[in-house]
PDB file of N, CA and C in Angstrom:
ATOM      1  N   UNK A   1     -11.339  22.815 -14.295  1.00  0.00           N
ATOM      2  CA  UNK A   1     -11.781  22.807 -12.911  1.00  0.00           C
ATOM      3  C   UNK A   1     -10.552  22.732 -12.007  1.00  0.00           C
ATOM      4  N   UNK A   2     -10.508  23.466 -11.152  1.00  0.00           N
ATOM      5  CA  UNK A   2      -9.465  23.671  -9.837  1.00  0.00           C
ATOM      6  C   UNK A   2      -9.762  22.632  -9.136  1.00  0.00           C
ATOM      7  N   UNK A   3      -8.793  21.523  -8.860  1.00  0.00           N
ATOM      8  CA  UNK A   3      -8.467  20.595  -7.490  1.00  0.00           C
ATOM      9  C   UNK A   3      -7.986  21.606  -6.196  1.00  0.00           C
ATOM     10  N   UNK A   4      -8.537  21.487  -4.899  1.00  0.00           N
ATOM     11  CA  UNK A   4      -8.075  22.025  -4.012  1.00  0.00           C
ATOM     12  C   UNK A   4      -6.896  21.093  -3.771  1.00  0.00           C
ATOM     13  N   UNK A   5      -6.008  21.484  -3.718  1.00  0.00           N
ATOM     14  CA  UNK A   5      -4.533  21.321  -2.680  1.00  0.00           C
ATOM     15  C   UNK A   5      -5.058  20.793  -1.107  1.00  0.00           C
ATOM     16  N   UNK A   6      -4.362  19.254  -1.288  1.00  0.00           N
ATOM     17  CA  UNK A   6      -4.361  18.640   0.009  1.00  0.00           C
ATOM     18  C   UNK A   6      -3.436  19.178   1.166  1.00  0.00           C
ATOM     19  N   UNK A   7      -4.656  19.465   2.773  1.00  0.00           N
ATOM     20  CA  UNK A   7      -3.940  20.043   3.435  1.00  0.00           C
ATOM     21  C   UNK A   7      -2.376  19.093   4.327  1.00  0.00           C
ATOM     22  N   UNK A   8      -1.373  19.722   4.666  1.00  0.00           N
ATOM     23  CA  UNK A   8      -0.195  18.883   5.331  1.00  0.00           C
ATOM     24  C   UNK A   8      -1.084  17.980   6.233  1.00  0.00           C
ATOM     25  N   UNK A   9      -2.398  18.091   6.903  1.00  0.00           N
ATOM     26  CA  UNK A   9      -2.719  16.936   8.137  1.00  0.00           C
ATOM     27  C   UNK A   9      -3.319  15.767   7.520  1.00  0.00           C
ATOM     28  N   UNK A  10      -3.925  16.159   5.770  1.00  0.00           N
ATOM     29  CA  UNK A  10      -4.367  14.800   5.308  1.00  0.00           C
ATOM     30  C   UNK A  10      -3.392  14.456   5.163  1.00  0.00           C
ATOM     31  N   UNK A  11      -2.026  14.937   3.905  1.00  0.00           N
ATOM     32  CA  UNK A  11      -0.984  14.455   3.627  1.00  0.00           C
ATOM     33  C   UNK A  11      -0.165  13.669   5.052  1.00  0.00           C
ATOM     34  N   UNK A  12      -0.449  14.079   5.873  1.00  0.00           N
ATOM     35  CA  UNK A  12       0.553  13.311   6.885  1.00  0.00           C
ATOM     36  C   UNK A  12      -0.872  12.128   7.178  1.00  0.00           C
ATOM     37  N   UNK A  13      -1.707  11.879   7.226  1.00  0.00           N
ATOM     38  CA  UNK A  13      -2.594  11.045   7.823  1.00  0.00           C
ATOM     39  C   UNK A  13      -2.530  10.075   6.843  1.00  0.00           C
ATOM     40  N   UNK A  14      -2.683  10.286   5.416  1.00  0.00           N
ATOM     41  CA  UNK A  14      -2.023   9.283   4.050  1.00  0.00           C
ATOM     42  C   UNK A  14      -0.873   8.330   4.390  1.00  0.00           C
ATOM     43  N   UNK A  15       0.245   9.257   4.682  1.00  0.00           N
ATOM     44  CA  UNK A  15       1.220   8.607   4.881  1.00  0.00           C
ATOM     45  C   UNK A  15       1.327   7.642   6.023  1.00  0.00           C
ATOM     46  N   UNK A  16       0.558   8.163   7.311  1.00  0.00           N
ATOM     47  CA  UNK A  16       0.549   7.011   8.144  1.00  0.00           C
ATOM     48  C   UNK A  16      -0.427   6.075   7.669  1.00  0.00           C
ATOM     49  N   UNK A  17      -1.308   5.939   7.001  1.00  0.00           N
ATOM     50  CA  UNK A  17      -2.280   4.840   6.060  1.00  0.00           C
ATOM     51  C   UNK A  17      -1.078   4.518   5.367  1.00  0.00           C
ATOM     52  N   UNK A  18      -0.642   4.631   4.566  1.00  0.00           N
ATOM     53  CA  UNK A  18       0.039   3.794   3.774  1.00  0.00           C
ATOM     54  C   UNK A  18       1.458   3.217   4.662  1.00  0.00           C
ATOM     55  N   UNK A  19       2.248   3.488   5.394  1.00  0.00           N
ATOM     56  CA  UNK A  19       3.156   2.735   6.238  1.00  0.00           C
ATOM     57  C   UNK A  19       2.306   1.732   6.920  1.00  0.00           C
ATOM     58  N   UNK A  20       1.349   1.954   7.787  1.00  0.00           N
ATOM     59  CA  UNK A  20       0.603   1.076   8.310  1.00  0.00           C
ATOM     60  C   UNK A  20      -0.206  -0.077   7.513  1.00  0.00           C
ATOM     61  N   UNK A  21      -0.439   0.306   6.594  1.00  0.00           N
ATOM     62  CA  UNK A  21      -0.642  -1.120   5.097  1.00  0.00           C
ATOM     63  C   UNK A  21       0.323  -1.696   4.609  1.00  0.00           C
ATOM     64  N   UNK A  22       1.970  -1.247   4.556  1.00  0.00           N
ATOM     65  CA  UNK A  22       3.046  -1.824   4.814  1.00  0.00           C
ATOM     66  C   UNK A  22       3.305  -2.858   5.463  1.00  0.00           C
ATOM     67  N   UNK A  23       3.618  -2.421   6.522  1.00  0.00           N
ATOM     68  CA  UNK A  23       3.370  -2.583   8.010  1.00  0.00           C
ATOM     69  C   UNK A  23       2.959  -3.945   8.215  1.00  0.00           C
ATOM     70  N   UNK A  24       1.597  -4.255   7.474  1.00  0.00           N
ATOM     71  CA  UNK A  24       0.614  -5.204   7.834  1.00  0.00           C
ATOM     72  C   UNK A  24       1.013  -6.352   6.699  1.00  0.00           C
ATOM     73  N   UNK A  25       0.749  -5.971   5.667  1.00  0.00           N
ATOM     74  CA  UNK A  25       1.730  -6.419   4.694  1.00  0.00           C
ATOM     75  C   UNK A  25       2.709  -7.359   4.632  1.00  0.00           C
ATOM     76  N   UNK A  26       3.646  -6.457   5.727  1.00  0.00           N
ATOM     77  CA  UNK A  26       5.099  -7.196   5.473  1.00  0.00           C
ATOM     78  C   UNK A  26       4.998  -8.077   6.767  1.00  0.00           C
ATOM     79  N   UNK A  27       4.111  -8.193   7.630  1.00  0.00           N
ATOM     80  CA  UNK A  27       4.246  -8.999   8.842  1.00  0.00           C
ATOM     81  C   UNK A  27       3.170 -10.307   8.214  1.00  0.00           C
ATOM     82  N   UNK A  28       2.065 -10.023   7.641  1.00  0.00           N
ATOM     83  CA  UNK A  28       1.371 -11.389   6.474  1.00  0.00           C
ATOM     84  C   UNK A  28       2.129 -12.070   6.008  1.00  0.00           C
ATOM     85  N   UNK A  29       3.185 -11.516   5.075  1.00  0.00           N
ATOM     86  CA  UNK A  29       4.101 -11.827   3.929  1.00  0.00           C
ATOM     87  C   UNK A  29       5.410 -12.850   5.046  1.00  0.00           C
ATOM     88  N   UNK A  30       5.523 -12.697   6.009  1.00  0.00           N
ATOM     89  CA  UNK A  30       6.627 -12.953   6.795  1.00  0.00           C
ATOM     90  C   UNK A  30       5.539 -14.300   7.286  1.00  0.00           C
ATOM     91  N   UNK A  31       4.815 -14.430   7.773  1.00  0.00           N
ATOM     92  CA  UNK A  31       4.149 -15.468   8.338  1.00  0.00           C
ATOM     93  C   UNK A  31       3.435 -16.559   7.265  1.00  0.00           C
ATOM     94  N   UNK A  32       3.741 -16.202   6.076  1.00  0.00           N
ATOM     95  CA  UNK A  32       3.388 -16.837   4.525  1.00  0.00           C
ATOM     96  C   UNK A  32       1.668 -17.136   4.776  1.00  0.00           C
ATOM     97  N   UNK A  33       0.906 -15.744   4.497  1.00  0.00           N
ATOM     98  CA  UNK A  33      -0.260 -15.222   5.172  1.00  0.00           C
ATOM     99  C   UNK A  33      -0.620 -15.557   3.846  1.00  0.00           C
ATOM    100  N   UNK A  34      -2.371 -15.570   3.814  1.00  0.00           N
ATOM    101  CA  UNK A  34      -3.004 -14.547   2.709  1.00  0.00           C
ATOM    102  C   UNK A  34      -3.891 -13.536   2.936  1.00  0.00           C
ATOM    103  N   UNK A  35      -4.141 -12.672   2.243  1.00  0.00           N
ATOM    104  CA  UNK A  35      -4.506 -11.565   2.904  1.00  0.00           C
ATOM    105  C   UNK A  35      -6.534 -11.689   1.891  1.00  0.00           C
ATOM    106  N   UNK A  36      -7.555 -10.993   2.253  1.00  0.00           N
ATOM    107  CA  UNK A  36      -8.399 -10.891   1.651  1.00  0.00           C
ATOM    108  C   UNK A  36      -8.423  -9.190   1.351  1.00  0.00           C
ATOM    109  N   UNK A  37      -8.692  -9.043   0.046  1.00  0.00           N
ATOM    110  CA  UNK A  37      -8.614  -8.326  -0.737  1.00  0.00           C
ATOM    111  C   UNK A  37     -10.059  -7.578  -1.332  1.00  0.00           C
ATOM    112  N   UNK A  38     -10.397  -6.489  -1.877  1.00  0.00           N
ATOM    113  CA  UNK A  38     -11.461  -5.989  -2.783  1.00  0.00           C
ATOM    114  C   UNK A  38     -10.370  -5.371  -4.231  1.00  0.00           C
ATOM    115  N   UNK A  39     -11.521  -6.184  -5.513  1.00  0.00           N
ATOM    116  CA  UNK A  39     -11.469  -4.945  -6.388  1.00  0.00           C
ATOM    117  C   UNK A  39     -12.182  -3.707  -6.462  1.00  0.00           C
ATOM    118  N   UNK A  40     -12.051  -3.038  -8.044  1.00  0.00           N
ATOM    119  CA  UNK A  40     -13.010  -2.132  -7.482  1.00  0.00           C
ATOM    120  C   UNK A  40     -14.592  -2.409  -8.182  1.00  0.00           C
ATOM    121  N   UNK A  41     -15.155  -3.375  -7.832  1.00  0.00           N
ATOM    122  CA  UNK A  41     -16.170  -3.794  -8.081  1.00  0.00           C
ATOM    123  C   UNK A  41     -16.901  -4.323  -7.278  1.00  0.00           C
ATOM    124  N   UNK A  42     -15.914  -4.635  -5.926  1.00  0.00           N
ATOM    125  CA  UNK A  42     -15.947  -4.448  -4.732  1.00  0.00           C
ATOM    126  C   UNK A  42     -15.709  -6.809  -4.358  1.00  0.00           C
ATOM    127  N   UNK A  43     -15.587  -7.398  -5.738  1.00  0.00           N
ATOM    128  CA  UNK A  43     -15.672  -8.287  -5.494  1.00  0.00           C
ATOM    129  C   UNK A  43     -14.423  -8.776  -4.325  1.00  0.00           C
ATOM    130  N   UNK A  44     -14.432  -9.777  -4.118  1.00  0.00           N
ATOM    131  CA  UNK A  44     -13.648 -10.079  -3.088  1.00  0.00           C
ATOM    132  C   UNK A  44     -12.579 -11.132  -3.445  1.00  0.00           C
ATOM    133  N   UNK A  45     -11.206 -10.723  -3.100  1.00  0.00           N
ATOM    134  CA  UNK A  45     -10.356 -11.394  -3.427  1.00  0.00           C
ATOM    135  C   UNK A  45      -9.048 -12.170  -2.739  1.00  0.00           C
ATOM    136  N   UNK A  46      -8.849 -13.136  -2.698  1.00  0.00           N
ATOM    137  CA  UNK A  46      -7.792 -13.641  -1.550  1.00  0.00           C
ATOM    138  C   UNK A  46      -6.419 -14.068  -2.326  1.00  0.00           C
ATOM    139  N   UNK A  47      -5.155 -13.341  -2.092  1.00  0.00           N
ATOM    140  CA  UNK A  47      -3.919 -13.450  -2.673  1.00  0.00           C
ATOM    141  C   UNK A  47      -3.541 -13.342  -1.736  1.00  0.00           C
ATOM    142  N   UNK A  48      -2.397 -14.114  -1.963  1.00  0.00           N
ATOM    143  CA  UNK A  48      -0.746 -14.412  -0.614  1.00  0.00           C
ATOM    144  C   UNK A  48      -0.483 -13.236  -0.443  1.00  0.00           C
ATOM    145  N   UNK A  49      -0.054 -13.045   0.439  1.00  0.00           N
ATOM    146  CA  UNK A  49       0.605 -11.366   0.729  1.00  0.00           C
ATOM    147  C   UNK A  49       2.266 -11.463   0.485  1.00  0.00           C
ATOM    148  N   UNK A  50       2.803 -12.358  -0.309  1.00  0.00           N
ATOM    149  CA  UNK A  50       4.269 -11.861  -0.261  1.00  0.00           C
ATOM    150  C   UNK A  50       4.078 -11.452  -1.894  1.00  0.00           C
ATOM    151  N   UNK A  51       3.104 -11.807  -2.396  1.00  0.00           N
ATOM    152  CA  UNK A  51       2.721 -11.198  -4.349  1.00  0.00           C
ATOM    153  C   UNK A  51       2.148  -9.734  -3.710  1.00  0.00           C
ATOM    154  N   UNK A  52       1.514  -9.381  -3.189  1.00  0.00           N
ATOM    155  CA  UNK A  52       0.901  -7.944  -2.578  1.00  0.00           C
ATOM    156  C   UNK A  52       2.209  -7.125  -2.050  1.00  0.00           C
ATOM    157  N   UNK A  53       2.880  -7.477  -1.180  1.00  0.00           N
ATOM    158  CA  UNK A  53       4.025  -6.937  -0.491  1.00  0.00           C
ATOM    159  C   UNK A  53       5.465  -6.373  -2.021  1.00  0.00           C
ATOM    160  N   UNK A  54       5.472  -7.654  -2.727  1.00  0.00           N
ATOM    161  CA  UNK A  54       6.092  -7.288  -4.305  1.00  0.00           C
ATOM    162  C   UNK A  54       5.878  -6.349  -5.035  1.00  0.00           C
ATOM    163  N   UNK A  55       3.660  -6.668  -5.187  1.00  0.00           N
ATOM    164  CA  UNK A  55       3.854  -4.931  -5.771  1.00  0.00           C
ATOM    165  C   UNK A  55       4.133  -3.741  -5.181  1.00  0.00           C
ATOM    166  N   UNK A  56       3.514  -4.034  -3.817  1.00  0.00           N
ATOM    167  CA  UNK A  56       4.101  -2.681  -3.403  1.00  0.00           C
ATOM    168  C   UNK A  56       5.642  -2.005  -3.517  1.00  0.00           C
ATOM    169  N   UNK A  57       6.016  -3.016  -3.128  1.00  0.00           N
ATOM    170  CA  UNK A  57       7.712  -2.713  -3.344  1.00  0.00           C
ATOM    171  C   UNK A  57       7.732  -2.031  -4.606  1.00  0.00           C
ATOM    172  N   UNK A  58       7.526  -2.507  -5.497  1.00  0.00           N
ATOM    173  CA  UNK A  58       8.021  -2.381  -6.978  1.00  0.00           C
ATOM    174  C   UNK A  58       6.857  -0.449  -7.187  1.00  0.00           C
ATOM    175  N   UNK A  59       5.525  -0.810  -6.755  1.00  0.00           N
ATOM    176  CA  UNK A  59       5.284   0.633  -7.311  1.00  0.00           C
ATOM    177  C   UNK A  59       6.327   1.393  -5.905  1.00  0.00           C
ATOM    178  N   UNK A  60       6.549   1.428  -4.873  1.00  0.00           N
ATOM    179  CA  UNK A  60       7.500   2.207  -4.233  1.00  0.00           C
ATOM    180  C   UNK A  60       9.019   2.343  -4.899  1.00  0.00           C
ATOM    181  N   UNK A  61       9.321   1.284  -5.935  1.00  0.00           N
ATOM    182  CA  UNK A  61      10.432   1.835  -6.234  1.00  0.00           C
ATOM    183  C   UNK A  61      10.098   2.959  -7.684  1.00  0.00           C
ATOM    184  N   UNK A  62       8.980   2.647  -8.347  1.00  0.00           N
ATOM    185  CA  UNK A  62       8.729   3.342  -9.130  1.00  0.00           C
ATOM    186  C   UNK A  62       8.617   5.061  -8.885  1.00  0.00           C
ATOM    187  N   UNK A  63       7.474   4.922  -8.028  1.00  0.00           N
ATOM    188  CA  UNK A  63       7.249   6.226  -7.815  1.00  0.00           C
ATOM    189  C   UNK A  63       8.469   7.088  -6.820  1.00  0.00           C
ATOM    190  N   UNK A  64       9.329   6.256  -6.095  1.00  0.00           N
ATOM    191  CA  UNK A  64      10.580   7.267  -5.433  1.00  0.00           C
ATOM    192  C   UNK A  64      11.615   6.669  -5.658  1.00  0.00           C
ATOM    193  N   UNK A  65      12.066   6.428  -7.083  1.00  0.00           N
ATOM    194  CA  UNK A  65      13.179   5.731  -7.585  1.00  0.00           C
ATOM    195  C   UNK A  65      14.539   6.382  -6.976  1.00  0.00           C
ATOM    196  N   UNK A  66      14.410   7.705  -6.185  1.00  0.00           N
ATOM    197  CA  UNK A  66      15.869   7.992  -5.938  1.00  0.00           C
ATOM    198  C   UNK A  66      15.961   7.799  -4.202  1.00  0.00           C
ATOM    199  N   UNK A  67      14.654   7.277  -3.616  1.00  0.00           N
ATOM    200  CA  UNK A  67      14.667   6.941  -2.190  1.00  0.00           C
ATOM    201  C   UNK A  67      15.666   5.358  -1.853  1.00  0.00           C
ATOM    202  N   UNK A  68      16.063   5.542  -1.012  1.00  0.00           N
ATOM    203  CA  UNK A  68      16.953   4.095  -0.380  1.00  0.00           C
ATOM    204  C   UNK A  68      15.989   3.938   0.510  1.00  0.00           C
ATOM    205  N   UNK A  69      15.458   2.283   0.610  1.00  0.00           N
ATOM    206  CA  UNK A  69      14.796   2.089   1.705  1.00  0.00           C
ATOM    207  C   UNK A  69      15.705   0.941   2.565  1.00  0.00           C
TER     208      UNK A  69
END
């Protein structure tokens, strides 16, 4: 089965979703926040946001290991 190819205005609308979950993230994580959370079971979950802000970091270094942030 053929996936259609995402057009450049979702791809750019992604990317501002994901900076803006950053964003939010790293200003929680700075104020030693916790953030409320879903799995995908939809239960509900409350973790500190500087353990949330970590993974992100870490899958951002994964997935653009040759980016400098």
């Amino acid at each position: 089965m053929n996936t259609p190819e995402i057009s450049p205005f979702i791809k750019r609308l992604l990317e501002g979703v994901r900076k803006a979950n950053y964003k939010m993230v790293k200003a929680a994580a700075a104020e030693n926040r916790s953030l409320v959370l879903g799995d995908d079971k939809g239960k509900v979950i409350i973790r500190p946001a500087i353990e949330v802000l970590k993974e992100l970091e870490e899958k951002h270094k994964r997935t653009n290991p040759k980016e400098i942030t």
